[in-house]
Structures are given as C-alpha cells and as structure tokens.
Protein backbone atom coordinates (compact mmCIF):
# COMPACT_ATOMS: atom_id res chain seq x y z
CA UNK A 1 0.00 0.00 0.00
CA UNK A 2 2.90 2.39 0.35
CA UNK A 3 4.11 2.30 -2.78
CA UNK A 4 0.47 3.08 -4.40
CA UNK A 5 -0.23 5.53 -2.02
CA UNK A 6 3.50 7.15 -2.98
CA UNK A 7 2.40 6.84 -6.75
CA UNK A 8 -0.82 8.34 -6.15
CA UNK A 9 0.50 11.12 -3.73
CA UNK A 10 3.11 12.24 -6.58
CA UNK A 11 -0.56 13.30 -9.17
CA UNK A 12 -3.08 14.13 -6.14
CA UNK A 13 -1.81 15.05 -2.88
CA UNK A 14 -4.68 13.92 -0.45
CA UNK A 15 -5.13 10.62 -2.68
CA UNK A 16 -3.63 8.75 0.33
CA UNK A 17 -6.09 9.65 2.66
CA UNK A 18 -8.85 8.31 0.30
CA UNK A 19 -6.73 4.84 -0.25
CA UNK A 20 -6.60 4.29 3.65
CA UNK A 21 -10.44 4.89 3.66
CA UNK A 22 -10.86 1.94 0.75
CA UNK A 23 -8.26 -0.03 1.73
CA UNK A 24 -9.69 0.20 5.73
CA UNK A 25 -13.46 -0.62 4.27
CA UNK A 26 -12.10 -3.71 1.85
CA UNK A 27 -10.46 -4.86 4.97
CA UNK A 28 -13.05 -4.74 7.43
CA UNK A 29 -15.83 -5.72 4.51
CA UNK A 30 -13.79 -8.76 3.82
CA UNK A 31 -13.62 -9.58 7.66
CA UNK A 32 -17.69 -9.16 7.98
CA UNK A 33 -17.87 -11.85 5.17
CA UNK A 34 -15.23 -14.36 6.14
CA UNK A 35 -16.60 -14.70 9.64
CA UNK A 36 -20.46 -14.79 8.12
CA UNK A 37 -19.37 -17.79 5.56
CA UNK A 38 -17.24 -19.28 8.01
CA UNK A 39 -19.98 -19.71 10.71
CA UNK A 40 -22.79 -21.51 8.06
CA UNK A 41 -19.71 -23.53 6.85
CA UNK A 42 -19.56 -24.63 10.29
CA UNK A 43 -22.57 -25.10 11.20
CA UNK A 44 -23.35 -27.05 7.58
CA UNK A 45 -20.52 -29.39 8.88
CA UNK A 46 -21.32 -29.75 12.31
CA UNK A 47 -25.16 -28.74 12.86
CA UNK A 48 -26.65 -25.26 14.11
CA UNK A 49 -26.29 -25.70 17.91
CA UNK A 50 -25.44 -22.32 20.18
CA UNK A 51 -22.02 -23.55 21.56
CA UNK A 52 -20.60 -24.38 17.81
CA UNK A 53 -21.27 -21.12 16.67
CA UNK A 54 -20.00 -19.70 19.91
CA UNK A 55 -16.57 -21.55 19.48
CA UNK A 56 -16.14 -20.58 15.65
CA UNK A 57 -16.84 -17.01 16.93
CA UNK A 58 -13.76 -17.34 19.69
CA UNK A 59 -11.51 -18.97 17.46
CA UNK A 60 -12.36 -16.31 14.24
CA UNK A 61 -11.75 -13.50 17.27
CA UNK A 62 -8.51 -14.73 18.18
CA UNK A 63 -7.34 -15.11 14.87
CA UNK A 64 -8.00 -11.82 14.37
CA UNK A 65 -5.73 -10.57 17.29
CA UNK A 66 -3.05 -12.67 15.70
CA UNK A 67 -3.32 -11.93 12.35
CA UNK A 68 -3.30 -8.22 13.72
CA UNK A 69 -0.65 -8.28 16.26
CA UNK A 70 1.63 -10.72 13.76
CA UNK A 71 4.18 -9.54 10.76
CA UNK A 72 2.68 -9.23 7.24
CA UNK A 73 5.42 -11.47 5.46
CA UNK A 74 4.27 -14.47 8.41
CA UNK A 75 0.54 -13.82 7.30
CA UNK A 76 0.90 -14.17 3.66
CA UNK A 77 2.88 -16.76 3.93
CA UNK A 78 0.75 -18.44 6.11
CA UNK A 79 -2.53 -17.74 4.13
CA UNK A 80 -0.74 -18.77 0.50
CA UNK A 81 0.03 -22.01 2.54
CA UNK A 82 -4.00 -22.41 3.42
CA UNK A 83 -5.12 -21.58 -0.52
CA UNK A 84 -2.91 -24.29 -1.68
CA UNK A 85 -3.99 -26.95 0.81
CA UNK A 86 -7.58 -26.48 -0.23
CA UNK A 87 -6.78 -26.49 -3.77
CA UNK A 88 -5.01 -29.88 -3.37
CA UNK A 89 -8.47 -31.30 -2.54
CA UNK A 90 -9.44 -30.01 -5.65
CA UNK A 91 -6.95 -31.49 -8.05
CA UNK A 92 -7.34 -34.65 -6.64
CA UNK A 93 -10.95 -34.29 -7.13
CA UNK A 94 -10.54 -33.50 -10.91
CA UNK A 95 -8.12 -36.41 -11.98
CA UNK A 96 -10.92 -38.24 -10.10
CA UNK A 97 -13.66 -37.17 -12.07
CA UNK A 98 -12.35 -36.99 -15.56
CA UNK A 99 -12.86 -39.87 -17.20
CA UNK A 100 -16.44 -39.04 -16.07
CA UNK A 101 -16.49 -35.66 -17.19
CA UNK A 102 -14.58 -37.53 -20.45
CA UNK A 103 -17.26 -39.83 -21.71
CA UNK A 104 -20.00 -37.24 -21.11
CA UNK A 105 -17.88 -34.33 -23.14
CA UNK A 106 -18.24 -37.36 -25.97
CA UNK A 107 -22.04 -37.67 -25.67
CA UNK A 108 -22.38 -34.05 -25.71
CA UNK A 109 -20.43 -33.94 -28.86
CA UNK A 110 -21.95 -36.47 -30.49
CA UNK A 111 -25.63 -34.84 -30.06
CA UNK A 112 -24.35 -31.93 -31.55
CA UNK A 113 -22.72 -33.66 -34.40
CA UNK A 114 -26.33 -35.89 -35.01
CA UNK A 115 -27.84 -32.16 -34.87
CA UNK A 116 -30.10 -32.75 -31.72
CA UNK A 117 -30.16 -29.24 -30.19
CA UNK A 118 -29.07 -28.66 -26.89
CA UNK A 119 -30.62 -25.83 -24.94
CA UNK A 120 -30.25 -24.93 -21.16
CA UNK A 121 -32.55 -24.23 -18.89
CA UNK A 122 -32.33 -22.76 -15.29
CA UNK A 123 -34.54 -24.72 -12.55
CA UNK A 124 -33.89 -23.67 -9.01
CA UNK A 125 -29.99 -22.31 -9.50
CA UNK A 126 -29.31 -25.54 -11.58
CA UNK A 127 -28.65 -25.69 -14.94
CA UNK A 128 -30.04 -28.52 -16.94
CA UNK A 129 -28.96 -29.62 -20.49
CA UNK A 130 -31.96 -30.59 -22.21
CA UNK A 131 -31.58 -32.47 -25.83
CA UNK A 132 -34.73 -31.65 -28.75
C-alpha cells in the first residue's frame, strides 16, 4: 500500500487519505464476510447448535488478534500455505472425475454432431442440459 499511495501522492496530494479509507473498508468488509461464511460452513458441517457457533466465533476472534498483532510477510505466507492446501483437494478431485467428465464431453459432442439441439434451462440455481 505504500508504494500506491506514494504513486498516487506524486498526481493528487490527499489521494492517500482516500486509499486508507478503501483499503480500511475492503479490509473490514472482507472480515464481515469471512466470519459470516465461516460460521454456516460450520454449522453445515457440524449442525446449528449455540455452543458451535459460539466456538467458531472465539476462534475467528482470536485469529484476528493474531493476524493483527503478527508480521505481514508471516501472514501471507501463512494464508498462500492455506489456498494451496484447499486447492489440493481439488486437483485430486478433478483427476478423479475426468474420465467421467470424459465420456460425457463425448455424448455431448456427439448430439451436436447428429444435430439434436441442446438448450439450457435454469430450474432452481441448476442448470439442466436438455436435448430436442
């Protein structure tokens, strides 16, 4: 943030004063919404009882005071190290799944290729592939 407030301070003088304000509102924002989705995660996992909500709350809070009291480099290191472990899950999952997702690319391509139209509709969020 220095360095982009030191760019921006070089065109428009008070321009750092109006990057603390965004970069203070994307910060707390992104708090507000990591503690929201991380309390139905939790409570999708382990049911909605009072004392599981209460313990995500204590343990989000005292993150917080670490990831506040703690050095930048240790944090970013430490979340890059989180985004890759749930990404491994993820890889796994896909060499799982693609011979699945293989044969029905194949079925897909052959409709088109007999010239049965494929048109999508949305029911409840979902999209479903419907063949005329």
């Amino acid at each position: 943030m220095e360095l982009t407030s030191a760019a921006f301070a070089s065109g428009i003088s008070w321009f750092p004063y109006v990057l603390a304000v965004a970069v203070f509102l994307f910060a707390y924002s992104t708090l507000i919404t990591w503690a929201y989705y991380g309390i139905k995660a939790t409570t999708y996992l382990f049911g909605e009882h009072d004392w599981i909500e209460l313990t995500f709350k204590l343990i989000f809070c005292g993150f917080v005071v670490v990831g506040a009291s703690a050095q930048l480099s240790n944090i970013i290191s430490f979340t890059d190290a989180m985004i890759l472990s749930m990404g491994i899950p993820n890889i796994i999952g896909l060499y799982l799944l693609a011979p699945e997702i293989k044969a029905d690319m194949k079925a897909y391509i052959a409709k088109i290729k007999k010239g049965i139209k494929i048109s999508t509709l949305t029911k409840n969020g979902a999209e479903l592939l419907i063949a005329r």
